[in-house]
N, C-alpha and C. Protein backbone atom coordinates (compact mmCIF):
# COMPACT_ATOMS: atom_id res chain seq x y z
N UNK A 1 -1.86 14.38 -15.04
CA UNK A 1 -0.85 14.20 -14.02
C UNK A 1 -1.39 13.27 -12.94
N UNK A 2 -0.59 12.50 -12.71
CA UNK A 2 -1.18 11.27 -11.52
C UNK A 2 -0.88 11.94 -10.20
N UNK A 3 -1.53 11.92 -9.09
CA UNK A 3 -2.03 11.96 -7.86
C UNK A 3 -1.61 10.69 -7.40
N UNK A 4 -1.71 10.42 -6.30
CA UNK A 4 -1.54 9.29 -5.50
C UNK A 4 -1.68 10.29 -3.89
N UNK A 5 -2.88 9.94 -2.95
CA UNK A 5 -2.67 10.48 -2.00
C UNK A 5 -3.21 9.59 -0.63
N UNK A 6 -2.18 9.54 0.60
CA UNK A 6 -3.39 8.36 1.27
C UNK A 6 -3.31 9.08 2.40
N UNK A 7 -4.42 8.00 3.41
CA UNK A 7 -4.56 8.60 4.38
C UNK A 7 -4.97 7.28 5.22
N UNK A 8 -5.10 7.87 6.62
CA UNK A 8 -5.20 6.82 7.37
C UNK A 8 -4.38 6.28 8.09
N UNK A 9 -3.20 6.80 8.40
CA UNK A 9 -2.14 6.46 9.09
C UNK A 9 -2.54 7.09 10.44
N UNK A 10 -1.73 6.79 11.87
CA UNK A 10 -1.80 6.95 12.85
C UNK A 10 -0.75 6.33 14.00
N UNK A 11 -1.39 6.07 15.25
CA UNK A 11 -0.57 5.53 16.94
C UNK A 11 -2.28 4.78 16.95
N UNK A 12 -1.76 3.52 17.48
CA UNK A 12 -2.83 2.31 17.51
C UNK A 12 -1.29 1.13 18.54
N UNK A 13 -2.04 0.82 19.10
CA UNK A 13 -1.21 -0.27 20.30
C UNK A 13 -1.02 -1.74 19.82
N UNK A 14 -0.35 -2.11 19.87
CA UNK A 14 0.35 -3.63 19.25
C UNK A 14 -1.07 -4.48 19.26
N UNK A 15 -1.53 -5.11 18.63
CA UNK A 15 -2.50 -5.93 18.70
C UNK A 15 -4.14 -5.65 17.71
N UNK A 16 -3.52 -4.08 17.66
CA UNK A 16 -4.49 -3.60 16.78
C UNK A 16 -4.32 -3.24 15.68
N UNK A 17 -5.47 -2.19 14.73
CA UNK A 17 -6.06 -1.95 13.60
C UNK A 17 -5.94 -0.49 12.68
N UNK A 18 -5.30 -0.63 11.91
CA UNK A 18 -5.74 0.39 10.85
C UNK A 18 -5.84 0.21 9.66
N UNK A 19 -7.08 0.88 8.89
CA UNK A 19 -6.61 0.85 7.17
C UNK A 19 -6.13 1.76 6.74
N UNK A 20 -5.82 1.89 5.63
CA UNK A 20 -4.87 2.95 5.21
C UNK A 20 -5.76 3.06 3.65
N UNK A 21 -6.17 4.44 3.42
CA UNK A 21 -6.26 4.34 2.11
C UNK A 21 -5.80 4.77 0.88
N UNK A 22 -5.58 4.83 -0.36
CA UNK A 22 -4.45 5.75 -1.56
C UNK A 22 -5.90 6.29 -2.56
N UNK A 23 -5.95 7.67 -2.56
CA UNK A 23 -6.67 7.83 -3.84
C UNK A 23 -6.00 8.26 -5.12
N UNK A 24 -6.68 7.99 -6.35
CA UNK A 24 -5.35 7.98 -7.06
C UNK A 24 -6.28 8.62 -8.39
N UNK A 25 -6.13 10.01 -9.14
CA UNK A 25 -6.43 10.22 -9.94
C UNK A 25 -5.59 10.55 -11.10
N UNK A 26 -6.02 11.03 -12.17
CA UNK A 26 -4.94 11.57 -13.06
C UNK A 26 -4.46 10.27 -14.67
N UNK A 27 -5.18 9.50 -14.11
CA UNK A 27 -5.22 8.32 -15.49
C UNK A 27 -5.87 6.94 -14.73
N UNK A 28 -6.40 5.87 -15.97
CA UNK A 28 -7.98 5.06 -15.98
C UNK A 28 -7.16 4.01 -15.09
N UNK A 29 -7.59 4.72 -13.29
CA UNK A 29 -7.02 3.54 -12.16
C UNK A 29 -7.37 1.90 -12.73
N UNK A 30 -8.24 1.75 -13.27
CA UNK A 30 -8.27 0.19 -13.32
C UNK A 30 -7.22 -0.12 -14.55
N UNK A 31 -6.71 0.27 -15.19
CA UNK A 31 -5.39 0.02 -16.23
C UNK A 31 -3.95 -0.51 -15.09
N UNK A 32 -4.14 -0.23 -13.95
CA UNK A 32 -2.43 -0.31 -13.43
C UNK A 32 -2.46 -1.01 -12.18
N UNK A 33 -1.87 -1.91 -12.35
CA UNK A 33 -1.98 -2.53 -10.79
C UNK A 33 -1.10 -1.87 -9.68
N UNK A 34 -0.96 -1.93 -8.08
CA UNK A 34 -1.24 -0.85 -7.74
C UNK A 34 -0.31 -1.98 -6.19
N UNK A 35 0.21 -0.99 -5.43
CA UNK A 35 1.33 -1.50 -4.43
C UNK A 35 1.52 -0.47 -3.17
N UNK A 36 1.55 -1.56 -2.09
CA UNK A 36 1.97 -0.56 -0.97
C UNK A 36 3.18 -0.90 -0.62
N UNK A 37 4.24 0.45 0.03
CA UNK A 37 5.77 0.09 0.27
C UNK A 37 5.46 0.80 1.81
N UNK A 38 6.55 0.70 2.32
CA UNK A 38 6.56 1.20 3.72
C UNK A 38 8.55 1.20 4.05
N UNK A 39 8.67 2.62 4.74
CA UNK A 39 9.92 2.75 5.03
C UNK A 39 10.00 2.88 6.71
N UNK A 40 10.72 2.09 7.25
CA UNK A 40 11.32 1.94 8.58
C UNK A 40 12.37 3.09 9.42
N UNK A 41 12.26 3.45 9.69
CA UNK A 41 13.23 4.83 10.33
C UNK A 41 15.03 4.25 10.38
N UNK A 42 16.03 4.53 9.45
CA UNK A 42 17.12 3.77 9.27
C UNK A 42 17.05 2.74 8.11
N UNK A 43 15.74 2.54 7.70
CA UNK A 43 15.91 1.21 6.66
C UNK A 43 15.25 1.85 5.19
N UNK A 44 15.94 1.21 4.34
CA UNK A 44 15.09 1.32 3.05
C UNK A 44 13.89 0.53 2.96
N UNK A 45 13.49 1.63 2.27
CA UNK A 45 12.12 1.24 1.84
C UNK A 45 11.63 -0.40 1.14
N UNK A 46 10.50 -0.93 1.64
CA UNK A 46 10.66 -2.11 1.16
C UNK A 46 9.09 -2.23 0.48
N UNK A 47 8.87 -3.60 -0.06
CA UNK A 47 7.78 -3.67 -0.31
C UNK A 47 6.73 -4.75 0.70
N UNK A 48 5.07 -4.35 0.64
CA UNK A 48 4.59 -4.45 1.36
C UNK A 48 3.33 -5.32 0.94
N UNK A 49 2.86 -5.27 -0.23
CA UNK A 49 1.61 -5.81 -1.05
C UNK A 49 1.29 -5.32 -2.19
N UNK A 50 0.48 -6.26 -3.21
CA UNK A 50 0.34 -5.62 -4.40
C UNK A 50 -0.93 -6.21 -4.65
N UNK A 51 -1.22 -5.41 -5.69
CA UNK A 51 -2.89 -5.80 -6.25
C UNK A 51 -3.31 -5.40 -7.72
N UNK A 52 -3.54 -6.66 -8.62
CA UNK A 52 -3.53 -6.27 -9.96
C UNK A 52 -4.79 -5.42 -10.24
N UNK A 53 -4.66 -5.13 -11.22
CA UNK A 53 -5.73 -4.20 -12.06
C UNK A 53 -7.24 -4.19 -12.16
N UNK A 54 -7.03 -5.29 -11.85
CA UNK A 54 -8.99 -6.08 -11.97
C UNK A 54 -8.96 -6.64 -10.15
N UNK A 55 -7.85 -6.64 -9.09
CA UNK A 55 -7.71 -7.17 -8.16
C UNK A 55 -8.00 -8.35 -7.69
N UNK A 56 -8.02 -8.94 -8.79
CA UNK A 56 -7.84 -10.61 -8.37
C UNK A 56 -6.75 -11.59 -7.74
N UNK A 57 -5.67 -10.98 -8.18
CA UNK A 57 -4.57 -11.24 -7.76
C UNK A 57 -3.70 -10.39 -6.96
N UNK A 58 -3.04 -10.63 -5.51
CA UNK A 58 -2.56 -9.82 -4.80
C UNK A 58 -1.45 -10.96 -4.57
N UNK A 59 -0.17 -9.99 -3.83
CA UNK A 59 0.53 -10.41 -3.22
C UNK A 59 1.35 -9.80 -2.17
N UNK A 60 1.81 -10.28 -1.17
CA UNK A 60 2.26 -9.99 0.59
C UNK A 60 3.83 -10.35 0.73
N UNK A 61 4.56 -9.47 1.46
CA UNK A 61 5.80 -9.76 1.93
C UNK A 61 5.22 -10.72 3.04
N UNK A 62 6.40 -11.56 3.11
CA UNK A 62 5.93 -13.00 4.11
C UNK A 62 5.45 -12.69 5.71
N UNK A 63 6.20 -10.95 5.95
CA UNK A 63 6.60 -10.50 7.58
C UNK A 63 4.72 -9.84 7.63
N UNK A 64 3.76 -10.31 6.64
CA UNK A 64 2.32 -9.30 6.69
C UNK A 64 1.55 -10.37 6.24
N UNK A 65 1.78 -11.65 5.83
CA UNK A 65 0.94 -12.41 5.48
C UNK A 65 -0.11 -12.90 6.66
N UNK A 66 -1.43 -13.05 6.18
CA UNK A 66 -2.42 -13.58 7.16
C UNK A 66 -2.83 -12.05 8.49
N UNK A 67 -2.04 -11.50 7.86
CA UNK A 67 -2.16 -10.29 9.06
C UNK A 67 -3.11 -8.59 7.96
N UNK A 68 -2.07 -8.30 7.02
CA UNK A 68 -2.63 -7.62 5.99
C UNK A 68 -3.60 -7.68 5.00
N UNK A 69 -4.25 -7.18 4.35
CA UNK A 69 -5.34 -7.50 3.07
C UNK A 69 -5.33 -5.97 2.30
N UNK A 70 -4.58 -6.03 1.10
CA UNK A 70 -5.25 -5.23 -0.31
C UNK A 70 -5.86 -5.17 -0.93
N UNK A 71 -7.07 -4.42 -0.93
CA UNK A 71 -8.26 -4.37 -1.84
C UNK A 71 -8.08 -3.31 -2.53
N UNK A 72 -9.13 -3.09 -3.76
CA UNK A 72 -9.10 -1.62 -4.21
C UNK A 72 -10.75 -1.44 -4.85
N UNK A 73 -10.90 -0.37 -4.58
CA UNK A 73 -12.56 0.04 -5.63
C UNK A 73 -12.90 0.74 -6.39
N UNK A 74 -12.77 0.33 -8.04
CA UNK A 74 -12.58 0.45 -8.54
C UNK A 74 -13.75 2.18 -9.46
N UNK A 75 -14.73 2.21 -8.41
CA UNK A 75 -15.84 2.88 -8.23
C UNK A 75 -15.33 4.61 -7.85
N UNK A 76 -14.29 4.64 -6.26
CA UNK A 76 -13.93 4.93 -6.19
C UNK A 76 -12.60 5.32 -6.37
N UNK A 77 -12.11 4.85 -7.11
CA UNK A 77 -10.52 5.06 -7.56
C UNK A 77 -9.62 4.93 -6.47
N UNK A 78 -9.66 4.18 -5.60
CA UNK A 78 -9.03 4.12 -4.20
C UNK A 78 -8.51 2.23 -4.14
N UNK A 79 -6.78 2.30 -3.57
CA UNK A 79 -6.77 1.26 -3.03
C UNK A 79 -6.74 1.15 -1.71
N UNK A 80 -6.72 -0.09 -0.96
CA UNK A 80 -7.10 -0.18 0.52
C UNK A 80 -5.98 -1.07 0.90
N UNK A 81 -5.25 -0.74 2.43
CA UNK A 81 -4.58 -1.60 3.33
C UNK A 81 -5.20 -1.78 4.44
N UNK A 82 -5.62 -2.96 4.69
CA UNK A 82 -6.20 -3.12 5.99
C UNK A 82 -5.08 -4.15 7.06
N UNK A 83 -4.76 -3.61 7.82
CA UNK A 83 -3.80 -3.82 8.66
C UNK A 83 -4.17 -4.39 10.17
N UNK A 84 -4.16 -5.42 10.53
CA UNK A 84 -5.15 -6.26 11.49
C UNK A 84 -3.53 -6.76 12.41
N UNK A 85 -3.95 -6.94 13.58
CA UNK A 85 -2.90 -7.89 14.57
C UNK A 85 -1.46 -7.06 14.50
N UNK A 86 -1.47 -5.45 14.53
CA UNK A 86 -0.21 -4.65 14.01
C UNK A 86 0.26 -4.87 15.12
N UNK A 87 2.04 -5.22 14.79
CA UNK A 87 3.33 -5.46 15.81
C UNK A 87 4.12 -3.79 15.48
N UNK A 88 4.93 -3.96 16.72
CA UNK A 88 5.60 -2.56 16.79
C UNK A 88 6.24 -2.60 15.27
N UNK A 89 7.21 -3.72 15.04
CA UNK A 89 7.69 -3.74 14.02
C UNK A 89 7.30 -3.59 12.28
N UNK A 90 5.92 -3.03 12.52
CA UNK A 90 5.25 -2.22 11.47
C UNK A 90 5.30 -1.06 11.26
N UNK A 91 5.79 -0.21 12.26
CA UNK A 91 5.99 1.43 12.70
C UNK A 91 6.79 1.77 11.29
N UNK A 92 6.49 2.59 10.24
CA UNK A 92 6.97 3.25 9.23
C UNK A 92 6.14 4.12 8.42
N UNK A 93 6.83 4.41 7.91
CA UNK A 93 6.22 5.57 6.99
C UNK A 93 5.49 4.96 5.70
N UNK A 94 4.36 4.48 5.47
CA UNK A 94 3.63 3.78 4.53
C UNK A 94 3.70 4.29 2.99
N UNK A 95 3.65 3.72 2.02
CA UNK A 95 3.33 4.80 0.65
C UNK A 95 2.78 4.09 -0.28
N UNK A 96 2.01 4.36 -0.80
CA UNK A 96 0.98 3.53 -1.99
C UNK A 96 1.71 4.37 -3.35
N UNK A 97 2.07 3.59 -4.91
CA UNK A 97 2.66 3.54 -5.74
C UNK A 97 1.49 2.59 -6.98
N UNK A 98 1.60 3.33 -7.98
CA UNK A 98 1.30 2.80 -9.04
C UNK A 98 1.80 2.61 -10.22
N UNK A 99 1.87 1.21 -10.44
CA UNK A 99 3.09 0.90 -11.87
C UNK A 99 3.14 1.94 -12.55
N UNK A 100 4.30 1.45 -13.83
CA UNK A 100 4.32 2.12 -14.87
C UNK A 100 3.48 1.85 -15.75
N UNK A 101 3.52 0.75 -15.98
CA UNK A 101 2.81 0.63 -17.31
C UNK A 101 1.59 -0.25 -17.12
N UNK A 102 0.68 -0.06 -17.97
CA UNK A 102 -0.89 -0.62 -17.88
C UNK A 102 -0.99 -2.13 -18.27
N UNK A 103 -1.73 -2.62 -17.30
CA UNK A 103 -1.90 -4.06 -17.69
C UNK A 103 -0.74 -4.85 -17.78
N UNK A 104 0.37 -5.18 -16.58
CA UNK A 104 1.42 -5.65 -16.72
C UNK A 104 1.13 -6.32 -15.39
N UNK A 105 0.33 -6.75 -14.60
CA UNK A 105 0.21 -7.35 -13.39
C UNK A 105 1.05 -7.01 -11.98
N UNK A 106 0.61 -8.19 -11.36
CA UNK A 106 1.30 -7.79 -9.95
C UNK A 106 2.90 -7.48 -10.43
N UNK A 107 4.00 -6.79 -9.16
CA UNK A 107 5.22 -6.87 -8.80
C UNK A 107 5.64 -6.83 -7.38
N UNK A 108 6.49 -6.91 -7.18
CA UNK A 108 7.02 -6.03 -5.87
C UNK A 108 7.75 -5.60 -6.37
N UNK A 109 8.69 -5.37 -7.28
CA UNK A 109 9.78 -4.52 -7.29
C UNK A 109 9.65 -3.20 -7.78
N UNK A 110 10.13 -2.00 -6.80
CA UNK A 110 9.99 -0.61 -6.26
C UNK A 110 9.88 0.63 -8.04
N UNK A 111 11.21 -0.37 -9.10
CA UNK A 111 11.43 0.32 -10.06
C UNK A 111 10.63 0.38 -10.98
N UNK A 112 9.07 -0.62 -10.68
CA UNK A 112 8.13 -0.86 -11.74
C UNK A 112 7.07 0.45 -11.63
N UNK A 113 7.12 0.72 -10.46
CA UNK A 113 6.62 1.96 -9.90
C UNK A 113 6.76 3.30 -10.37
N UNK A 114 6.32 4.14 -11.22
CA UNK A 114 6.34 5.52 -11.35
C UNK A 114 5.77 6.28 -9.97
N UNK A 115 4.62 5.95 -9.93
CA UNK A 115 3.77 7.13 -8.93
C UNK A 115 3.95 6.76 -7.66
N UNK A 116 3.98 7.83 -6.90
CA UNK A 116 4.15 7.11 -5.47
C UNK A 116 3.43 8.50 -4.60
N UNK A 117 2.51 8.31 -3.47
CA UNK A 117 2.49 9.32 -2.78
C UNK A 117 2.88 9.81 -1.88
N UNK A 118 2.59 10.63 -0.86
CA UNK A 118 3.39 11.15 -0.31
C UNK A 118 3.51 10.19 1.49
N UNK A 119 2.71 9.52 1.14
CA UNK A 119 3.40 8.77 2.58
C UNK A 119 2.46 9.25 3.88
N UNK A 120 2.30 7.72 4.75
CA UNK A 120 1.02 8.22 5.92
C UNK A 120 1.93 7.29 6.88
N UNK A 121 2.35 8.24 8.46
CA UNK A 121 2.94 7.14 9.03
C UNK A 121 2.26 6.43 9.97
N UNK A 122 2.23 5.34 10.29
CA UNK A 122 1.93 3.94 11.18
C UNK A 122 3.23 3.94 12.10
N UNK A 123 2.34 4.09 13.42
CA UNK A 123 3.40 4.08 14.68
C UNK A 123 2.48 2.90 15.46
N UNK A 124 3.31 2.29 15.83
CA UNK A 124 2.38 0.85 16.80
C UNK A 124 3.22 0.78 18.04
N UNK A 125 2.37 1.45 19.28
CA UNK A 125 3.20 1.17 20.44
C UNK A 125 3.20 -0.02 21.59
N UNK A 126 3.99 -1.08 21.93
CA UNK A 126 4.02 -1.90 22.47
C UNK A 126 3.37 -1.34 23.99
């Protein structure tokens, strides 16, 4: 049974820092590439970054580029959001998700996703 659990969420003031991390057990983490979504209070959930299997390849919604970075270690079975220069307009409920199926590379889209955990929220106060 897959796990997905993160942590690291918090209240941090516009300008600053958090990472966020997902541990993820329950089947061979380096098989599935691996995604963070984040939901807005009123908005659906969107996507946020992704990171393939071997993590060579990532990719960023345009509103986090140059600001965000997804890593993962593969040692620890954990992926990483590191969240640098946070605007209020980051304030949501975060959630790390892992594809369905193994070895199918990056996505953003939400339905490629089976696992998802339970969510760490990011509040950024101006």
């Amino acid at each position: 049974q897959v796990q997905l659990v993160e942590s690291g969420g918090g209240l941090v003031q516009a300008g600053g820092s958090l990472r966020l991390s997902c541990a993820a057990s329950g089947r061979t983490f380096s098989n599935y590439a691996m995604g963070w979504f984040r939901q807005a209070p009123g908005k659906e959930r969107e996507f946020v970054a992704t990171i393939s299997e071997g993590g060579s390849r990532t990719a960023y919604t345009d509103s986090v580029k140059g600001r965000f970075t997804i890593s993962r270690d593969r040692a620890k079975n954990t992926v990483y959001l590191q969240m640098n220069s946070l605007k209020p307009e980051d304030t949501a409920v975060y959630y790390c998700a892992q594809r369905r199926l193994p070895f199918r590379g990056i996505t953003y889209t939400q339905a490629e996703y089976d696992y998802w955990g339970q969510g760490t929220q990011v509040t950024v106060s101006s």
